[in-house]
Protein backbone atom coordinates (compact mmCIF):
# COMPACT_ATOMS: atom_id res chain seq x y z
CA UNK A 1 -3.26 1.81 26.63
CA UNK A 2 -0.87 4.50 25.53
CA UNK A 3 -1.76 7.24 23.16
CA UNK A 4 -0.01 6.09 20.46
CA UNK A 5 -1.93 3.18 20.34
CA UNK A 6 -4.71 4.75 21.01
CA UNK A 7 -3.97 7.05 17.59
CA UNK A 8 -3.45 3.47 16.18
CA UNK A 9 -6.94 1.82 17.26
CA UNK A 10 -8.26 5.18 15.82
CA UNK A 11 -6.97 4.76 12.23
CA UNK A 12 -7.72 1.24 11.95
CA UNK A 13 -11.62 2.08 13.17
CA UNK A 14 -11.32 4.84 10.85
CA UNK A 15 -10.34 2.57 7.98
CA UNK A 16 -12.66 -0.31 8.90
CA UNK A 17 -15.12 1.68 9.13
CA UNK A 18 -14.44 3.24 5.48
CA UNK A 19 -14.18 -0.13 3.72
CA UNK A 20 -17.61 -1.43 5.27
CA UNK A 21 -19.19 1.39 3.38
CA UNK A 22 -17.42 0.84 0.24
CA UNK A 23 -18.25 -2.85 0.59
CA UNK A 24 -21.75 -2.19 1.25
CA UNK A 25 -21.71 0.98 -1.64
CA UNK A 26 -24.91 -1.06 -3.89
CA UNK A 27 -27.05 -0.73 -0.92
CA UNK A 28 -25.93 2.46 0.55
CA UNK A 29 -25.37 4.70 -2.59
CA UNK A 30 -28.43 6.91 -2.92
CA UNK A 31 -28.14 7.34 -6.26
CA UNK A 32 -26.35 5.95 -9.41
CA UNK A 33 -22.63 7.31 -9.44
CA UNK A 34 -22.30 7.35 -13.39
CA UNK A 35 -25.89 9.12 -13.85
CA UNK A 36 -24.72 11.94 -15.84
CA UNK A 37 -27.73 14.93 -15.26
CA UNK A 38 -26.98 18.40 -16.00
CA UNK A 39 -30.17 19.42 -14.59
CA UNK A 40 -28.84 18.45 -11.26
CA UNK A 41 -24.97 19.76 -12.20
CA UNK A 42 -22.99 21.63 -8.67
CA UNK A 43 -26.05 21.49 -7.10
CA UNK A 44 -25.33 21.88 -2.66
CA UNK A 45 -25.93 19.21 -0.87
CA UNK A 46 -29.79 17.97 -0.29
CA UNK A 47 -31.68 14.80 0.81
CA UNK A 48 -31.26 13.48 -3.19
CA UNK A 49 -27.79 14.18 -2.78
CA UNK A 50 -26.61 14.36 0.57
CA UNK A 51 -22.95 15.68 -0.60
CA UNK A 52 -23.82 17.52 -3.76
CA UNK A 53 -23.28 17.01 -6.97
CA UNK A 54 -20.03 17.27 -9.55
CA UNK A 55 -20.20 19.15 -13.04
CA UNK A 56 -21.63 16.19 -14.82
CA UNK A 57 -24.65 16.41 -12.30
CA UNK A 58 -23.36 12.75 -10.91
CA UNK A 59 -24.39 12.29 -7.00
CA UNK A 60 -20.84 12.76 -4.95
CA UNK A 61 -21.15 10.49 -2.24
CA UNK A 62 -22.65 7.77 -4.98
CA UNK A 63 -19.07 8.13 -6.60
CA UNK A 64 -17.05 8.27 -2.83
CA UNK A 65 -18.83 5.07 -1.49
CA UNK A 66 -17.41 3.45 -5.31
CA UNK A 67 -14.56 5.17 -5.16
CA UNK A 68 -13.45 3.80 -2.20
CA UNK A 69 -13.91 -0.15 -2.82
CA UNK A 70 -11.14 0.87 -5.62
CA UNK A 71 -8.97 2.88 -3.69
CA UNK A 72 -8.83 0.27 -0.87
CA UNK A 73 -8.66 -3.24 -2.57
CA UNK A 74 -6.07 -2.01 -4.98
CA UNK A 75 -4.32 -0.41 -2.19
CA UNK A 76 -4.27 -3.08 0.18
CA UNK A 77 -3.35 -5.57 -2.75
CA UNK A 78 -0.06 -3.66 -3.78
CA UNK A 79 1.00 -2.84 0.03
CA UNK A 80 0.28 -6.88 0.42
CA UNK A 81 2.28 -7.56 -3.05
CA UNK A 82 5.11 -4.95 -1.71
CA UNK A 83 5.44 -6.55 1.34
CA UNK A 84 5.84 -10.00 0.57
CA UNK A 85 7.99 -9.22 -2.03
CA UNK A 86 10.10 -6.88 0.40
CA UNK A 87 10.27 -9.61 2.84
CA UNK A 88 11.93 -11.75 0.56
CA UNK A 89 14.21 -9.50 -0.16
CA UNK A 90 15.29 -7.55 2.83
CA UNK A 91 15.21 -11.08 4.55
CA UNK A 92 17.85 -12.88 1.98
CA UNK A 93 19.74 -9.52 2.11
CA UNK A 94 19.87 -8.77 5.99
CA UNK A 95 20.52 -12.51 6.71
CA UNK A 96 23.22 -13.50 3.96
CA UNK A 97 25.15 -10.40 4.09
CA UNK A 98 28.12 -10.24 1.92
CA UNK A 99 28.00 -9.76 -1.95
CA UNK A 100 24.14 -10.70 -1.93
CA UNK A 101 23.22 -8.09 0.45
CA UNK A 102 25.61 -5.61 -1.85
CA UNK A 103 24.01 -6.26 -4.94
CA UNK A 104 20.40 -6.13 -3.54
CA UNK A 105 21.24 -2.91 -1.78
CA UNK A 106 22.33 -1.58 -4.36
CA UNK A 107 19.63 -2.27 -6.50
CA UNK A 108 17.18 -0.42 -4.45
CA UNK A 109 19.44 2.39 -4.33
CA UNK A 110 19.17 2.57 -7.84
CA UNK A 111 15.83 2.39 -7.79
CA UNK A 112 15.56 5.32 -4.97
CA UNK A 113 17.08 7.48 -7.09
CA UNK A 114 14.52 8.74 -8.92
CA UNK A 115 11.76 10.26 -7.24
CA UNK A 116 8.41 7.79 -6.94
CA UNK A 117 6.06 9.06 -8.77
CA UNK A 118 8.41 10.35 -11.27
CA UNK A 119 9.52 7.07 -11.57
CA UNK A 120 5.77 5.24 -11.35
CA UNK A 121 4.88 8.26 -14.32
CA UNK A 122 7.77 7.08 -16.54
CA UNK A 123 7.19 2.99 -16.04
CA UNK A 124 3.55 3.31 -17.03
CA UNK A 125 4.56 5.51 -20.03
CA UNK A 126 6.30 2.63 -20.97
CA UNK A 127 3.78 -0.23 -20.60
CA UNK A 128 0.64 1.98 -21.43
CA UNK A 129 -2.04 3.82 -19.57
CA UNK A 130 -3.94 1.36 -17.07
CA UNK A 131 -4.63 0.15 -13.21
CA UNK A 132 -2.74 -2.94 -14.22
CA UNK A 133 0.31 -1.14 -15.16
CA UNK A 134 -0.26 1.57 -12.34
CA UNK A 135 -0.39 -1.44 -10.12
CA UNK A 136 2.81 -3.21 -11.18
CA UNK A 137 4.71 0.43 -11.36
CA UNK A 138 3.23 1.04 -7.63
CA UNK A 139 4.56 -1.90 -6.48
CA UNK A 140 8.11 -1.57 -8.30
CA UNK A 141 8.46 1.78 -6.06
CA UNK A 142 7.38 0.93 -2.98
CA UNK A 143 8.69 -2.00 -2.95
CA UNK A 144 12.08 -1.13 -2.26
CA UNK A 145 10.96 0.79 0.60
CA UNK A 146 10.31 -2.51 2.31
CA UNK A 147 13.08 -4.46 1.30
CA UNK A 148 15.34 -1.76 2.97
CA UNK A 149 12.97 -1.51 6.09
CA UNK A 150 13.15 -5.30 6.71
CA UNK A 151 17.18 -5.85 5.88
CA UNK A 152 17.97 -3.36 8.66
CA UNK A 153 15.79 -5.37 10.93
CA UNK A 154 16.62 -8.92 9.69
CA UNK A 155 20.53 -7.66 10.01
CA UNK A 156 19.99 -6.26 13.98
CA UNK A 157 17.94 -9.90 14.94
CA UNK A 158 21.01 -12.16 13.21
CA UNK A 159 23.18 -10.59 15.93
CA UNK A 160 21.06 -12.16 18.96
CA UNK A 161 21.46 -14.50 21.08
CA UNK A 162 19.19 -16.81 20.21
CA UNK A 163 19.83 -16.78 16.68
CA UNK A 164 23.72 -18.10 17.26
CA UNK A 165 22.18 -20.57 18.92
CA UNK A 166 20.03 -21.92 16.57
CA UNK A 167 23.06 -21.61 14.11
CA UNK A 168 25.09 -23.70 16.96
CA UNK A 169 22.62 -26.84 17.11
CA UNK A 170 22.42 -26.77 13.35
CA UNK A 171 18.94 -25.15 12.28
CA UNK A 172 18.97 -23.93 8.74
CA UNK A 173 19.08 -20.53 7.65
CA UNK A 174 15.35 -21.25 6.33
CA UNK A 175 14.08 -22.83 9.59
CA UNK A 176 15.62 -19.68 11.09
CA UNK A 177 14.39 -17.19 8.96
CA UNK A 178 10.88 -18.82 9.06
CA UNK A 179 11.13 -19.61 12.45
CA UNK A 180 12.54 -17.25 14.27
CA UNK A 181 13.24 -14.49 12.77
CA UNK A 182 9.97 -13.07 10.03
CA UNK A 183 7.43 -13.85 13.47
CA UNK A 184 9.45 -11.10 15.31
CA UNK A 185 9.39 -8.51 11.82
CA UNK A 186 5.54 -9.13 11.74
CA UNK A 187 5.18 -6.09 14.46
CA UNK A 188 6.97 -2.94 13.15
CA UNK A 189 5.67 -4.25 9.23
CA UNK A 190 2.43 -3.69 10.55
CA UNK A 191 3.05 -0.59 11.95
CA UNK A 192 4.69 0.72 8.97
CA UNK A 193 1.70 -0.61 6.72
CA UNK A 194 -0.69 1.45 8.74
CA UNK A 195 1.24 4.41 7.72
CA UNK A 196 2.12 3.84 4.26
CA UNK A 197 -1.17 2.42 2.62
CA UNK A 198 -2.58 6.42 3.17
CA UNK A 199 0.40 7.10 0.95
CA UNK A 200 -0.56 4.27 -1.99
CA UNK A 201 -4.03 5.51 -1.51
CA UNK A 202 -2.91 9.21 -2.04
CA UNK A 203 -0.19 7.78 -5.08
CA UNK A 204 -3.13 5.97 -6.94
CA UNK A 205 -5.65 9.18 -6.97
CA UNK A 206 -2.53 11.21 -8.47
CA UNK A 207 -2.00 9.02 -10.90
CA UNK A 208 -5.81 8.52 -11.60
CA UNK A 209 -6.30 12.43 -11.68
CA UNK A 210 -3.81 12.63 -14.43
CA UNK A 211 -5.23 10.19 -16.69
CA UNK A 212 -2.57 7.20 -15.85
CA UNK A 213 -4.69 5.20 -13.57
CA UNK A 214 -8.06 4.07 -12.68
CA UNK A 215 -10.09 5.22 -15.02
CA UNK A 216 -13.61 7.06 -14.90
């Protein structure tokens, strides 16, 4: 096993290991996270509270082991929602080519533009303050990020061999597509989904911390 995939077996341990706790968070918490007690406010860390507490007198790690069964289902469903949405696209683009791919292109271009979260800020002034809205403006962004991603790779596979054959004997552009073509993108999506769901995770808490998110 090389060492990048040892780096890889890491994170996924890592995260595994992080969503067992927030799964399990009722029966591992110590404490209630939304006890507010200001005779226990910025107290150190203790055996009542093993990481301290915040300025509210609320037990830390109560509020991390929460936290995190937030943090990681909405995370994991936006980079889900992304994806399959980005598949769709990047696949119609990268195998149609032409005016389709032009307009689609295009479209994310637009959307690249603007800077993320300057752009996620602006769609959920729009729609209002909410994890609904942070959600759908989350997944709006990234999104495009995807669709790009998989139309370069969709538009390098069309060019192989086996793929003018299947044309040749008269397979569909679906069969191809479902056949052929999306089993061999499964690989570098999941690599790139390892990387970028630190990045949704990290997108959600500044949106959160500014009063657009996830709420207290």
């Amino acid at each position: 096993i090389s060492s990048r995939q040892w780096t890889l077996i890491g994170c996924l341990a890592l995260l595994l290991v992080i969503a067992i706790c927030g799964f399990l968070a009722p029966y591992i918490a110590p404490n209630d996270p939304n006890l507010v007690d200001f005779s226990h406010k910025l107290e150190a860390p203790s055996t009542e509270f093993p990481l301290g507490t915040d300025q509210l007198g609320r037990c830390m790690l109560s509020r991390l082991l929460y936290g995190a069964q937030v943090s990681l289902s909405l995370a994991l469903s936006i980079v889900t929602v992304c994806v399959v949405l980005g598949l769709l696209i990047g696949s119609l683009a990268g195998y149609a080519g032409g005016i389709v791919d032009q307009l689609l292109m295009r479209a994310c271009d637009a959307i690249l533009a603007f800077p993320s979260l300057i752009l996620a800020i602006s769609l959920i002034a729009v729609w209002g303050v909410g994890w609904m809205q942070m959600a759908a403006a989350l997944i709006i962004v990234q999104t495009v990020y995807y669709a790009r991603f998989i139309r370069g790779l969709v538009h390098n596979l069309k060019q192989e061999d086996y793929i003018a054959a299947a044309r040749v004997s008269g397979t569909s552009p679906v069969r191809i597509l479902t056949r052929h073509i999306v089993p061999n993108l499964m690989k570098p999506i999941l690599v790139v989904v390892t990387l970028e769901i630190g990045w949704v995770i990290m997108d959600i808490s500044a949106l959160s911390f500014i009063g657009l998110g996830v709420q207290a």
